[in-house]
N, C-alpha and C. Protein backbone atom coordinates (compact mmCIF):
# COMPACT_ATOMS: atom_id res chain seq x y z
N UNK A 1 -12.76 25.34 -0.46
CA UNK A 1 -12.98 24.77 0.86
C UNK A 1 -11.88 23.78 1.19
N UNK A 2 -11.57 23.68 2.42
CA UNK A 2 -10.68 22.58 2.92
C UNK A 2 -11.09 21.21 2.72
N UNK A 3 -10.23 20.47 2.55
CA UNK A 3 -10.79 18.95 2.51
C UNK A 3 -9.70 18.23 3.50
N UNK A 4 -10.32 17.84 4.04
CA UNK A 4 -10.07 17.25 5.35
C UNK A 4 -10.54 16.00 6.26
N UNK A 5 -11.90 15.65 5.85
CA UNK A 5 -12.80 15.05 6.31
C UNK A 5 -13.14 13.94 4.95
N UNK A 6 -13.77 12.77 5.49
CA UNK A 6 -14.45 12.06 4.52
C UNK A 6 -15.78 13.07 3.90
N UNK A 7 -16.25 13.35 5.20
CA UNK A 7 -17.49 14.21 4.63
C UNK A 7 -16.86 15.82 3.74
N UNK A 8 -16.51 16.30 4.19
CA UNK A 8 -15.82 17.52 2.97
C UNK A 8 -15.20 16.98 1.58
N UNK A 9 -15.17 15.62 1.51
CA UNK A 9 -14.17 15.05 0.57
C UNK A 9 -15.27 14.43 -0.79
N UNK A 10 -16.62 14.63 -0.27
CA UNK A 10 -17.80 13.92 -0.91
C UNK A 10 -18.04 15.15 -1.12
N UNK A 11 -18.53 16.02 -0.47
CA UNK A 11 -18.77 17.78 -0.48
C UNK A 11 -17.65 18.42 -1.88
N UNK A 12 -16.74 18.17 -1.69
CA UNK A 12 -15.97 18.73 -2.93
C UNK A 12 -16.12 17.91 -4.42
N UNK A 13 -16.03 16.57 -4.21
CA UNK A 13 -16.40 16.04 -5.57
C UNK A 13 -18.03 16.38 -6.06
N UNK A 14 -18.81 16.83 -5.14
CA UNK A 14 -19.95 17.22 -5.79
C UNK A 14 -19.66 18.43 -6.48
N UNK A 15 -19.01 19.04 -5.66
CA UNK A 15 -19.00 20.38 -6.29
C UNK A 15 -18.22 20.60 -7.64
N UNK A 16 -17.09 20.28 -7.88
CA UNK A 16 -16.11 20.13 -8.65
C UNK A 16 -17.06 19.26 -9.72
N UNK A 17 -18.50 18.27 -9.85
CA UNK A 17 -18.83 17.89 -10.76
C UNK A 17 -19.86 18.82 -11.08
N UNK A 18 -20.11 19.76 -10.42
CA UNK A 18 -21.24 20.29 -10.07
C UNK A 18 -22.65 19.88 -10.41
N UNK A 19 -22.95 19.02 -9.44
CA UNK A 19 -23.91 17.85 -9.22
C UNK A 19 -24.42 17.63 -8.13
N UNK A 20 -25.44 17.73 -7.62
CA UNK A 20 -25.55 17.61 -6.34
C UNK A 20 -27.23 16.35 -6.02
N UNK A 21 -27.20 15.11 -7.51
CA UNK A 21 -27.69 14.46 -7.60
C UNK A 21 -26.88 12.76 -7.49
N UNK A 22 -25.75 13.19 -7.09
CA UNK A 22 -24.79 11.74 -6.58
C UNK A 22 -24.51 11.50 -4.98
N UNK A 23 -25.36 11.65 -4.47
CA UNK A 23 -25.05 11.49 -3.11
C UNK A 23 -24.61 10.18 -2.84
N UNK A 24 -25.65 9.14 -3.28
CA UNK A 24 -25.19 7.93 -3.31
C UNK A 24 -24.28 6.75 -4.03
N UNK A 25 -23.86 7.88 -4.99
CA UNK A 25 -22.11 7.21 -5.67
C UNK A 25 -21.53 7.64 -5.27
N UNK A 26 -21.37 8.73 -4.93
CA UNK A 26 -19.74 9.72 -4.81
C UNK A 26 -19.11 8.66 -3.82
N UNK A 27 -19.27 7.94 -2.75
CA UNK A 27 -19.09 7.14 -1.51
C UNK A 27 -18.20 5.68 -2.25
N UNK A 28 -19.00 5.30 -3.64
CA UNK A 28 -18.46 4.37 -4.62
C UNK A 28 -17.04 5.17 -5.54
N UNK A 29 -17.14 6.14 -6.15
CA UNK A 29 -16.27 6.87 -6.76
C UNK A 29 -14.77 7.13 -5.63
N UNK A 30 -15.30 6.80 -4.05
CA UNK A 30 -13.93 7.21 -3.39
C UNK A 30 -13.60 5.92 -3.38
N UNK A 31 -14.25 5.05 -3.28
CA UNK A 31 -13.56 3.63 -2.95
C UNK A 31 -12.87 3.13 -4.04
N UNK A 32 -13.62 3.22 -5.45
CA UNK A 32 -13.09 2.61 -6.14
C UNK A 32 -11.23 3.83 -6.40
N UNK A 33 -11.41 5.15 -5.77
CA UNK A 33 -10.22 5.85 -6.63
C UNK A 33 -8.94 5.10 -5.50
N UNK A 34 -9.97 4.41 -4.27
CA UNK A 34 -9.10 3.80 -3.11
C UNK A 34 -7.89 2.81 -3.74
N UNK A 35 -9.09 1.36 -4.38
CA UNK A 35 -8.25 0.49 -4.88
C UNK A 35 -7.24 0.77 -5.81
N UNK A 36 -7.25 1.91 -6.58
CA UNK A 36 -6.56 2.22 -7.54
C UNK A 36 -5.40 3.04 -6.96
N UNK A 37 -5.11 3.86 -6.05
CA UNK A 37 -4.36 4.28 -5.28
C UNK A 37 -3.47 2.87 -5.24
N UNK A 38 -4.08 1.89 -4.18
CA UNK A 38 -3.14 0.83 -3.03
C UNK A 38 -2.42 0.25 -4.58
N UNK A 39 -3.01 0.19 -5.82
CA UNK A 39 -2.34 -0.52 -6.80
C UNK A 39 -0.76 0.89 -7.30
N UNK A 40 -0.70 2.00 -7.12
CA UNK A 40 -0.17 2.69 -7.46
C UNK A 40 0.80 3.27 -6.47
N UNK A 41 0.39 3.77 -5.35
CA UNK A 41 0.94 4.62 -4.53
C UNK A 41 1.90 3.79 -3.57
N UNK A 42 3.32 3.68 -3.32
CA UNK A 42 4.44 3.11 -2.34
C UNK A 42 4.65 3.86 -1.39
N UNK A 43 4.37 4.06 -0.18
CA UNK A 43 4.94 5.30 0.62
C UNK A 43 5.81 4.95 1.88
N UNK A 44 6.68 5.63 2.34
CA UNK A 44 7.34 5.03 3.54
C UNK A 44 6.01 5.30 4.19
N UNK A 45 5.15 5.40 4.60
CA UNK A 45 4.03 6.04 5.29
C UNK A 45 3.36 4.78 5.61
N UNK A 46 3.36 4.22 4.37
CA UNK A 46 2.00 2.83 4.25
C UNK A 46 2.81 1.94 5.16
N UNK A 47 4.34 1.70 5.14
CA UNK A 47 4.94 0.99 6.06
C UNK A 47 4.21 0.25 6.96
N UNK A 48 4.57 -0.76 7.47
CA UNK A 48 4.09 -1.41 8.87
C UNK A 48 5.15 -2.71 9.40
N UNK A 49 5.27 -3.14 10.63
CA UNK A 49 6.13 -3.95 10.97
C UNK A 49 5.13 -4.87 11.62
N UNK A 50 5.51 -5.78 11.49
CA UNK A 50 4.70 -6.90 12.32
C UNK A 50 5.79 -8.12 12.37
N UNK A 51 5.63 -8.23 14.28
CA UNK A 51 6.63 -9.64 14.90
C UNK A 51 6.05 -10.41 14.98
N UNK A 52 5.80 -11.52 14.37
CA UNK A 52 5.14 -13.13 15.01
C UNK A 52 6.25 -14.08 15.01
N UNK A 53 5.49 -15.17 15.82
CA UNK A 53 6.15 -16.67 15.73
C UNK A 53 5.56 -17.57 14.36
N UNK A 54 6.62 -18.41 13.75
CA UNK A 54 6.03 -19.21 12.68
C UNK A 54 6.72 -20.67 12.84
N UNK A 55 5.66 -21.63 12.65
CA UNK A 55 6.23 -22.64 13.02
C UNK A 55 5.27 -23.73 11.76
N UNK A 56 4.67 -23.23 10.81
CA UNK A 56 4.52 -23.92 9.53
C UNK A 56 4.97 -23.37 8.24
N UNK A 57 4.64 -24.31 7.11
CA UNK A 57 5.18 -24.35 5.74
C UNK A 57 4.60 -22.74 5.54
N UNK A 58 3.24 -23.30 5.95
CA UNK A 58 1.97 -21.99 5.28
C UNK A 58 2.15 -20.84 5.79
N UNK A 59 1.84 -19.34 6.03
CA UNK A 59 1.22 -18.78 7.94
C UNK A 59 0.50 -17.62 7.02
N UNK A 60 -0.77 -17.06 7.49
CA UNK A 60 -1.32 -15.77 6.56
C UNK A 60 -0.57 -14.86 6.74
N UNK A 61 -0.91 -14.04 5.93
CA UNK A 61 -0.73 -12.62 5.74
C UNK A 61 -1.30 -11.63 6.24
N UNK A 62 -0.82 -10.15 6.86
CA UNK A 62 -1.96 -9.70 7.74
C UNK A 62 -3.26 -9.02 6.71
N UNK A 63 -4.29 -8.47 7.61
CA UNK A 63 -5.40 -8.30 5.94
C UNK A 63 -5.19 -7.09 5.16
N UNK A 64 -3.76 -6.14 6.15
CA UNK A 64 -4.04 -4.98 5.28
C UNK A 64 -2.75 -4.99 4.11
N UNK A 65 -2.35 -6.25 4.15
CA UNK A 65 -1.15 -6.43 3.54
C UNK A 65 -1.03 -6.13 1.89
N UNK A 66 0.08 -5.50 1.57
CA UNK A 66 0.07 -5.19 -0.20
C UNK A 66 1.03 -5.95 -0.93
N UNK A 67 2.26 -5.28 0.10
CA UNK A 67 3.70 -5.94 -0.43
C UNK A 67 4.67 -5.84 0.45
N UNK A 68 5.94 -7.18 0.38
CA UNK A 68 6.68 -7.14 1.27
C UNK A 68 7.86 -6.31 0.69
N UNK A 69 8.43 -5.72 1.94
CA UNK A 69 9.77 -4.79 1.64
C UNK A 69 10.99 -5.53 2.27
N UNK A 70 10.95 -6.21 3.79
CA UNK A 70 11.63 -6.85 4.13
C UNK A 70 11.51 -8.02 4.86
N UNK A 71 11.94 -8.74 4.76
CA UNK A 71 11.73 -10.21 6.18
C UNK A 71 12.63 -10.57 6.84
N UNK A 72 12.98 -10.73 7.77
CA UNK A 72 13.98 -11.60 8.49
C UNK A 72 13.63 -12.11 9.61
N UNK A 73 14.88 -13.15 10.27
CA UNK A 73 14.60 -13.48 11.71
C UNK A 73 15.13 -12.61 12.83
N UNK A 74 14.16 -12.58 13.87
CA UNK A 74 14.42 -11.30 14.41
C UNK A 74 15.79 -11.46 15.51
N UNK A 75 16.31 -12.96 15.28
CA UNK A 75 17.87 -13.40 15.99
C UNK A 75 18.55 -13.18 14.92
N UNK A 76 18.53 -12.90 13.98
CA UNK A 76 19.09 -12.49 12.96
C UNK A 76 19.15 -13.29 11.77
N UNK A 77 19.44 -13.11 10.93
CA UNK A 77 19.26 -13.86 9.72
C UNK A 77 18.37 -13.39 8.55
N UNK A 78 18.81 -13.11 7.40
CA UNK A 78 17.57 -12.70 6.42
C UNK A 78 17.00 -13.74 5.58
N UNK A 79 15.82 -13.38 5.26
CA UNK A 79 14.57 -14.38 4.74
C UNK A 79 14.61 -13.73 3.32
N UNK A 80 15.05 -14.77 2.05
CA UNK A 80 15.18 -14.06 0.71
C UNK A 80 13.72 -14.37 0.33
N UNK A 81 12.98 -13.45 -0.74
CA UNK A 81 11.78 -13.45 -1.36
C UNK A 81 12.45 -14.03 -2.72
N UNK A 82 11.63 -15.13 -3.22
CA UNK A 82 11.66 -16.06 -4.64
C UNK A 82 10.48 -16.34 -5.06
N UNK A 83 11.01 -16.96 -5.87
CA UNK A 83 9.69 -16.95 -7.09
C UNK A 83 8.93 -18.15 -6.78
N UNK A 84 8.13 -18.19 -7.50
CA UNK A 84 6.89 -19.79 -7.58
C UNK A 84 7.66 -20.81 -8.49
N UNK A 85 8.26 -20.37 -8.80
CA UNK A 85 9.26 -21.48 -10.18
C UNK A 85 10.36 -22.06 -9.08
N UNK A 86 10.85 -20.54 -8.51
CA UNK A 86 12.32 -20.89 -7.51
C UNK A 86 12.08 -22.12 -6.43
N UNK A 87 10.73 -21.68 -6.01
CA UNK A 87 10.51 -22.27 -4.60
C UNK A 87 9.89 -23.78 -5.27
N UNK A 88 9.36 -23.87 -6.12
CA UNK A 88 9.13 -25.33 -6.77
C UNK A 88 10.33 -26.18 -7.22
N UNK A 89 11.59 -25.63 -7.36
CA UNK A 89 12.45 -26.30 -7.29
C UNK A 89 13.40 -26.33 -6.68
N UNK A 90 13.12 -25.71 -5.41
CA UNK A 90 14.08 -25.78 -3.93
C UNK A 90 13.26 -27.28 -3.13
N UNK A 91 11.65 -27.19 -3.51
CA UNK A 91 11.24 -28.28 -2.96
C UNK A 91 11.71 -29.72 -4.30
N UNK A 92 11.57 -29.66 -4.39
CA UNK A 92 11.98 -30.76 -5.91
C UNK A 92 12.90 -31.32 -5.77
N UNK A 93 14.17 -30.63 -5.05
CA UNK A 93 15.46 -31.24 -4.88
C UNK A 93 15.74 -31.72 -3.38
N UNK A 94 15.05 -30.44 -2.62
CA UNK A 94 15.44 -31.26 -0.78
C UNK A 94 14.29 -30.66 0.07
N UNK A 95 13.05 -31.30 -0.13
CA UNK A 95 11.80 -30.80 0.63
C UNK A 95 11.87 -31.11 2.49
N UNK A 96 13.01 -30.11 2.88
CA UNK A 96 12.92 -30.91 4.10
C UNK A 96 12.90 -29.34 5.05
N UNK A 97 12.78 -29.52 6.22
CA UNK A 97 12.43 -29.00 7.92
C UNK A 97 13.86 -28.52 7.71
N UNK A 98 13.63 -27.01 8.48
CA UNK A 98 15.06 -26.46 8.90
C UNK A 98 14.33 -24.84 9.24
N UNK A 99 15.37 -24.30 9.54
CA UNK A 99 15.27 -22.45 9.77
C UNK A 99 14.87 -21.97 8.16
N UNK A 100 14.07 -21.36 8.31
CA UNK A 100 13.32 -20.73 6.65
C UNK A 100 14.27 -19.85 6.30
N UNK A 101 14.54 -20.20 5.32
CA UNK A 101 15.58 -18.98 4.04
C UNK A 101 14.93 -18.30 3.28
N UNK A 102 14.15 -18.86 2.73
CA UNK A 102 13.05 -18.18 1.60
C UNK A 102 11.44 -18.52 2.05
N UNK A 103 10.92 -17.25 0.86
CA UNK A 103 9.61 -17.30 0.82
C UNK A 103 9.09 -17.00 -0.37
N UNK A 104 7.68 -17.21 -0.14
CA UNK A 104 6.90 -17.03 -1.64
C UNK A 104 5.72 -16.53 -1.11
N UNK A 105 5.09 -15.69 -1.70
CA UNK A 105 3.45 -15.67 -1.38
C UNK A 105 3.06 -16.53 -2.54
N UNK A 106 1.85 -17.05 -2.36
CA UNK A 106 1.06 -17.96 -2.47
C UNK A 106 -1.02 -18.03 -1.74
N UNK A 107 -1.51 -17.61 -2.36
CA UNK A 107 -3.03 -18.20 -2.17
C UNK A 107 -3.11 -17.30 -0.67
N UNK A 108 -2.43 -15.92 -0.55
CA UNK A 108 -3.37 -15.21 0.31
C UNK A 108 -2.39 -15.54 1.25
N UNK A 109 -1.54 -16.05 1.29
CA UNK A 109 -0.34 -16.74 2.56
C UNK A 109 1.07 -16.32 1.90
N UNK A 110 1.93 -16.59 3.18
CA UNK A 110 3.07 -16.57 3.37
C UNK A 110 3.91 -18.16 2.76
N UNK A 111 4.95 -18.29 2.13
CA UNK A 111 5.15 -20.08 2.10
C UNK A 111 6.78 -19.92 2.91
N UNK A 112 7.24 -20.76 3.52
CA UNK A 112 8.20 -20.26 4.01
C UNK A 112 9.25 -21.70 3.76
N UNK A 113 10.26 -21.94 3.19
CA UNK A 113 11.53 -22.62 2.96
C UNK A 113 12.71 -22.78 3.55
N UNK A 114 13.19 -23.59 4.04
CA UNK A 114 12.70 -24.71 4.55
C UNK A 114 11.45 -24.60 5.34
N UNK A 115 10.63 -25.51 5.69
CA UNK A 115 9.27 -25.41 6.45
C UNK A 115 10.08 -25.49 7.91
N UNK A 116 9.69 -24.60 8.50
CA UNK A 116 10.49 -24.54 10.05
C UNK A 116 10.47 -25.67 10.63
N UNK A 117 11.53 -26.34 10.98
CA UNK A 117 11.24 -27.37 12.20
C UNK A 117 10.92 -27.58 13.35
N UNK A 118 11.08 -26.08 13.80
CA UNK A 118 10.60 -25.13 15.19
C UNK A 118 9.74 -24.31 15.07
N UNK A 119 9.69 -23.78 16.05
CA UNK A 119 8.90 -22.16 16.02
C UNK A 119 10.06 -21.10 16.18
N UNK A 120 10.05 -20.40 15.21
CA UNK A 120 11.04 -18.99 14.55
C UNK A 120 10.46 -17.33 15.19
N UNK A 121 11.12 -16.90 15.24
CA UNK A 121 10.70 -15.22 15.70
C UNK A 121 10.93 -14.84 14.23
N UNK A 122 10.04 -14.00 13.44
CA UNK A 122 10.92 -13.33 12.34
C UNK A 122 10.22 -11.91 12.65
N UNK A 123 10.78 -10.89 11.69
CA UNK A 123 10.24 -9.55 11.65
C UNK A 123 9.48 -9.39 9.97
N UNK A 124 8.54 -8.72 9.42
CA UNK A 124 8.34 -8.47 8.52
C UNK A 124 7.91 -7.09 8.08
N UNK A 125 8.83 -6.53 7.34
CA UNK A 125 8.56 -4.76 6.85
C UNK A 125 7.33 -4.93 5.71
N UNK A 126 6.28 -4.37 5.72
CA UNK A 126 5.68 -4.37 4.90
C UNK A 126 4.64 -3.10 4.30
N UNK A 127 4.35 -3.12 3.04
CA UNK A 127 3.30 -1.81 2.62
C UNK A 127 1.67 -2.54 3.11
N UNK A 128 1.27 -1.73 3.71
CA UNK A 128 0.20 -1.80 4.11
C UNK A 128 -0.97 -0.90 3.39
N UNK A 129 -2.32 -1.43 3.40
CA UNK A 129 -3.48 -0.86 2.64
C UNK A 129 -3.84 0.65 3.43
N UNK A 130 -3.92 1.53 2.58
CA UNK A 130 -4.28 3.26 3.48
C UNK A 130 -5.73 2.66 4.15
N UNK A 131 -5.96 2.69 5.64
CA UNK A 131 -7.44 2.51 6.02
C UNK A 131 -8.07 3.41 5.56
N UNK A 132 -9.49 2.32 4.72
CA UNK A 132 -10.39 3.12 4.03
C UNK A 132 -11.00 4.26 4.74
N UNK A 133 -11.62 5.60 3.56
CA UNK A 133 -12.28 6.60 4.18
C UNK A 133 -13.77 6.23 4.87
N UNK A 134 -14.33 6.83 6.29
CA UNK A 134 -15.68 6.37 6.29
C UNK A 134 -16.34 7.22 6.60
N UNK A 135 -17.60 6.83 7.22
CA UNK A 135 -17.98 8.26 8.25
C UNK A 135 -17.54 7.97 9.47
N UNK A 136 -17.13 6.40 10.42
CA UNK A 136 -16.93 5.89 11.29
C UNK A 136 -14.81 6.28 11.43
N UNK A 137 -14.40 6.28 10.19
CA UNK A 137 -13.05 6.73 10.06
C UNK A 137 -12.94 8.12 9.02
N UNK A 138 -12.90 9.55 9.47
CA UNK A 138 -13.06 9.95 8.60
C UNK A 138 -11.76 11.03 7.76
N UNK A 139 -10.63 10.65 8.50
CA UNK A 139 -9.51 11.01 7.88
C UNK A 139 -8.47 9.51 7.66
N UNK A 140 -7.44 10.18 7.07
CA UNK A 140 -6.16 9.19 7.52
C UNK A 140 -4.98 10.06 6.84
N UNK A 141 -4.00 9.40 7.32
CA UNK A 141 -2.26 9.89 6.59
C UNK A 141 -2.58 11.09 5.35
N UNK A 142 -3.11 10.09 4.69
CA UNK A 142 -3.20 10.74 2.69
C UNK A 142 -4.14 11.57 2.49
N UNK A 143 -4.76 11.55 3.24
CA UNK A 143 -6.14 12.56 2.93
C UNK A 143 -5.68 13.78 3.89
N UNK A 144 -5.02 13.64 4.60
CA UNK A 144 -4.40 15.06 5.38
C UNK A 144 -3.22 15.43 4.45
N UNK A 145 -2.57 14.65 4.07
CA UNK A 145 -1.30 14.90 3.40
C UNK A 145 -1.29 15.58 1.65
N UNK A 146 -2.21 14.93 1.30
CA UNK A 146 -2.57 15.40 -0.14
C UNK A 146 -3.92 14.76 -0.47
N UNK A 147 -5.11 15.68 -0.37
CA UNK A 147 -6.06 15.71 -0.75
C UNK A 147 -6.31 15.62 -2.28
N UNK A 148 -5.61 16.01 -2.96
CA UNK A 148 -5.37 16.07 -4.24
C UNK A 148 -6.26 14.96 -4.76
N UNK A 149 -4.70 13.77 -4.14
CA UNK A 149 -5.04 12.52 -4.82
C UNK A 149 -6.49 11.84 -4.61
N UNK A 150 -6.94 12.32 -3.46
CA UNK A 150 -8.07 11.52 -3.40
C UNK A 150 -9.42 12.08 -4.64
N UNK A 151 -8.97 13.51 -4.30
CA UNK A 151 -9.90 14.28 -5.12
C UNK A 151 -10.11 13.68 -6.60
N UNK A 152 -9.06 14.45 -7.01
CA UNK A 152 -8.75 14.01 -8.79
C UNK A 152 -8.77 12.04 -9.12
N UNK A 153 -8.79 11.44 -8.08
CA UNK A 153 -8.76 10.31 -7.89
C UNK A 153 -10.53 10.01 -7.73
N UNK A 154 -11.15 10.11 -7.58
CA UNK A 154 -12.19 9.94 -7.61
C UNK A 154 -13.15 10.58 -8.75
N UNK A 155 -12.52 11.88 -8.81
CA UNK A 155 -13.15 12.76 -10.21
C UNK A 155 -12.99 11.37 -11.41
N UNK A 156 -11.90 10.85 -11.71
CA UNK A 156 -11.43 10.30 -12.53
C UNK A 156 -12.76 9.08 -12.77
N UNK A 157 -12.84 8.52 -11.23
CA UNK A 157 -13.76 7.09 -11.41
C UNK A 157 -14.93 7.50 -11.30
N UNK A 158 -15.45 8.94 -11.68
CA UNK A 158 -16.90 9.45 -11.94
C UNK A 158 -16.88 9.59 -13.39
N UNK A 159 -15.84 10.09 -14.38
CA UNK A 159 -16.07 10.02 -15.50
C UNK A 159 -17.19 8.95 -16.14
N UNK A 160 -16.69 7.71 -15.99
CA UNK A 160 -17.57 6.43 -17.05
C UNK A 160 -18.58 6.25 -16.66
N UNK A 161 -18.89 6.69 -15.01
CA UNK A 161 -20.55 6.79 -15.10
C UNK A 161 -21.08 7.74 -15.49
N UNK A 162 -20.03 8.92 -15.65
CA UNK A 162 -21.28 9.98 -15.79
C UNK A 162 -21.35 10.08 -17.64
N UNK A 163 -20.63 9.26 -18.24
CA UNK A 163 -20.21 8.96 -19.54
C UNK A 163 -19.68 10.17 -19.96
N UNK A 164 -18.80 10.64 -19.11
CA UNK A 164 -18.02 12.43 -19.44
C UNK A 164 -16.31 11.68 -20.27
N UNK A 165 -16.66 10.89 -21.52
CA UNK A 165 -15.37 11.12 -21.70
C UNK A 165 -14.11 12.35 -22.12
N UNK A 166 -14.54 13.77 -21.96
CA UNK A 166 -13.63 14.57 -21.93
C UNK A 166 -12.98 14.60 -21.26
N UNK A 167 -13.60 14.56 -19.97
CA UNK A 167 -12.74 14.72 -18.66
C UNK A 167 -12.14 13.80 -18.37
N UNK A 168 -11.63 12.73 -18.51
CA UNK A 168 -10.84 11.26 -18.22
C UNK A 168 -9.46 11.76 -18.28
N UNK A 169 -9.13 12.22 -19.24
CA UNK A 169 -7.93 12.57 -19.50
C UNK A 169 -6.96 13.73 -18.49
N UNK A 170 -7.66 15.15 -18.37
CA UNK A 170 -7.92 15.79 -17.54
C UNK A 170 -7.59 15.13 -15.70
N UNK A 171 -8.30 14.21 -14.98
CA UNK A 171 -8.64 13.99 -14.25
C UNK A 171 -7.44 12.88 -13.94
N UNK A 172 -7.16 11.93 -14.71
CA UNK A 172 -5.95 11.18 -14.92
C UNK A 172 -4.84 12.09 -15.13
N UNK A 173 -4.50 13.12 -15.58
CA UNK A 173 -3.88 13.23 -15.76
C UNK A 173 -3.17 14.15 -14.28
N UNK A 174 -4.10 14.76 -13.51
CA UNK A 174 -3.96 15.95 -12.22
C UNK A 174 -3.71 14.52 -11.47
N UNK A 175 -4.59 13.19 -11.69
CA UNK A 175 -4.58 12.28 -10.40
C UNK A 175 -2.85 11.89 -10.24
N UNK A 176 -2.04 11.76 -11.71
CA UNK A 176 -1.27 10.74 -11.71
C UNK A 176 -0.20 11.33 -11.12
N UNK A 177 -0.06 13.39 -11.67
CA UNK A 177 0.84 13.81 -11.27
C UNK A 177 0.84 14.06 -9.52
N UNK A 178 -0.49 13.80 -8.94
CA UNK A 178 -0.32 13.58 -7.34
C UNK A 178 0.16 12.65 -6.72
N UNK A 179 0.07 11.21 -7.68
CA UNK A 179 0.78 10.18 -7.71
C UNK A 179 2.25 9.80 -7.58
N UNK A 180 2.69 10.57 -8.50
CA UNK A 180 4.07 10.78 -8.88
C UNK A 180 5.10 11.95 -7.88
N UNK A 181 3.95 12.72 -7.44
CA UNK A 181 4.61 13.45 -6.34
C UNK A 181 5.23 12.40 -5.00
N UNK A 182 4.33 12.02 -4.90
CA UNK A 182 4.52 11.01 -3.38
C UNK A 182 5.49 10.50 -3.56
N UNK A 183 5.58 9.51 -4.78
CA UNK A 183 6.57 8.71 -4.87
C UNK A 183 7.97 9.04 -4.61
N UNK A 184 8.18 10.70 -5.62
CA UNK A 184 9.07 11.19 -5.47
C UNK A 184 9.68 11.49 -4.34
N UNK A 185 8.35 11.79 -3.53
CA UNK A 185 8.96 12.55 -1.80
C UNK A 185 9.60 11.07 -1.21
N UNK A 186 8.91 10.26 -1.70
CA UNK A 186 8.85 8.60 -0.69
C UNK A 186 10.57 8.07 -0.86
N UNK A 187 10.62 8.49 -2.38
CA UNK A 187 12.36 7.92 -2.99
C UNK A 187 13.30 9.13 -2.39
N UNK A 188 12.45 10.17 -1.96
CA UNK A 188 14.15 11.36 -1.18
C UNK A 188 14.13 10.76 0.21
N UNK A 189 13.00 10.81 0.06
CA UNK A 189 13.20 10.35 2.39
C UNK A 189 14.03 9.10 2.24
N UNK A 190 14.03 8.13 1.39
CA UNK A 190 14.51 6.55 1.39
C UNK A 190 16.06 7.56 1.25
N UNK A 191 16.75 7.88 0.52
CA UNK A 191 17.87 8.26 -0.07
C UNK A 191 18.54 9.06 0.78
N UNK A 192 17.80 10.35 1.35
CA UNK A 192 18.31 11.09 1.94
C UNK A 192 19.02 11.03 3.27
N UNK A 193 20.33 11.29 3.78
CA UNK A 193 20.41 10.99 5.34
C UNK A 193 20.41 11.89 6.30
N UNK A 194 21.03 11.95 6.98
CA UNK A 194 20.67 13.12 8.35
C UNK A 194 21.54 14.44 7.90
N UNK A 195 21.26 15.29 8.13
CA UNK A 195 21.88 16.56 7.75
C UNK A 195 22.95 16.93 8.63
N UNK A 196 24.14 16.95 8.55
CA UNK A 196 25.55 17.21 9.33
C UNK A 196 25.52 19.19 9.43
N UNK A 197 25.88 19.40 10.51
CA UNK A 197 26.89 20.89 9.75
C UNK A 197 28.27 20.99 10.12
N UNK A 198 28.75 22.00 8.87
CA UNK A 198 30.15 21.44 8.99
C UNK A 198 30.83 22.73 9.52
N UNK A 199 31.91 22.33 10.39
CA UNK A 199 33.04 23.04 11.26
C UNK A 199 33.12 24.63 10.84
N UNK A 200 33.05 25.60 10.99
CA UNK A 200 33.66 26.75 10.19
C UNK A 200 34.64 26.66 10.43
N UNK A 201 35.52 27.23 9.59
CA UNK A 201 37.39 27.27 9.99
C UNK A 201 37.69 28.65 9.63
């Protein structure tokens, strides 16, 4: 059967366990194969851009946020990412107001160095969380794109309840190589450039 749907996607892990007494985990088994995905999977896909104004030390983060890829000001200028050590001793030596050079995450936030003395335009490239599967949302990107992962990705986080340690291995092992596909496609699209053709002579 096609999987396509949140609901076909619960429909196949029953089947594939052949079980049709988990109605009310299988829903837990996708979420949890969710978190484990956003910890694994990089995609140009997950991408997202977001423009604000910042005009403190602090400013949040948006909620679907994972990891940053790029920052800058959007008049130009780039915003370097440093460490918690770095940025403790950029303040240590000259804790003062200016256009932000660096940043740190920190406690669910953004920290930004110098602390703006103004209000700044910047841009920020970032990996964003795949919106979860629901019945209210019942596709997205990855679940059209490779069902796989969600599949074998969830098979996997049914093992320890169903105390099937044979299959762990198995199930990890189909999940990771769906894993590893993406990535791969994610590192040609980054690499690859526009396709020329060339002159006949």
């Amino acid at each position: 059967m096609a999987i396509t749907t949140y609901a076909e996607l619960k429909t196949a892990i029953a089947n594939w366990l052949n079980r049709d007494d988990l109605t009310t985990v299988i829903p837990d088994f996708i979420s949890l194969a969710e978190a484990r995905i956003a910890r694994d999977l990089r995609h140009w896909k997950q991408e997202k851009r977001v423009t604000t104004d910042v005009d403190e030390r602090y400013e949040n983060l948006p909620n679907d946020f994972i990891e940053i890829r790029q920052i800058q000001h959007t008049a130009g200028g780039a915003i370097s990412s440093i460490s918690s050590v770095e940025m403790e001793k950029l303040r240590g030596v000259s804790d003062v107001a200016g256009k932000p050079k660096y940043t740190r995450l920190t406690a669910d936030q953004i920290e930004f160095y110098p602390t703006p003395d103004t209000s700044y335009n910047i841009s920020m490239l970032y990996y964003g969380r795949i919106p979860a599967l629901s019945d209210a949302e019942p596709d997205n990107w990855l679940l059209r794109d490779a069902p796989d992962v969600f599949l074998y990705g969830a098979l996997l986080q049914s093992a320890p309840y169903l105390v099937d340690d044979a299959r762990v291995q198995v199930w990890a092992g189909l999940y990771q190589s769906g894993i590893e596909a993406l990535n791969v496609e994610n590192e040609k699209a980054r690499v690859s450039g526009p396709l020329s053709m060339g002159v006949p002579r």
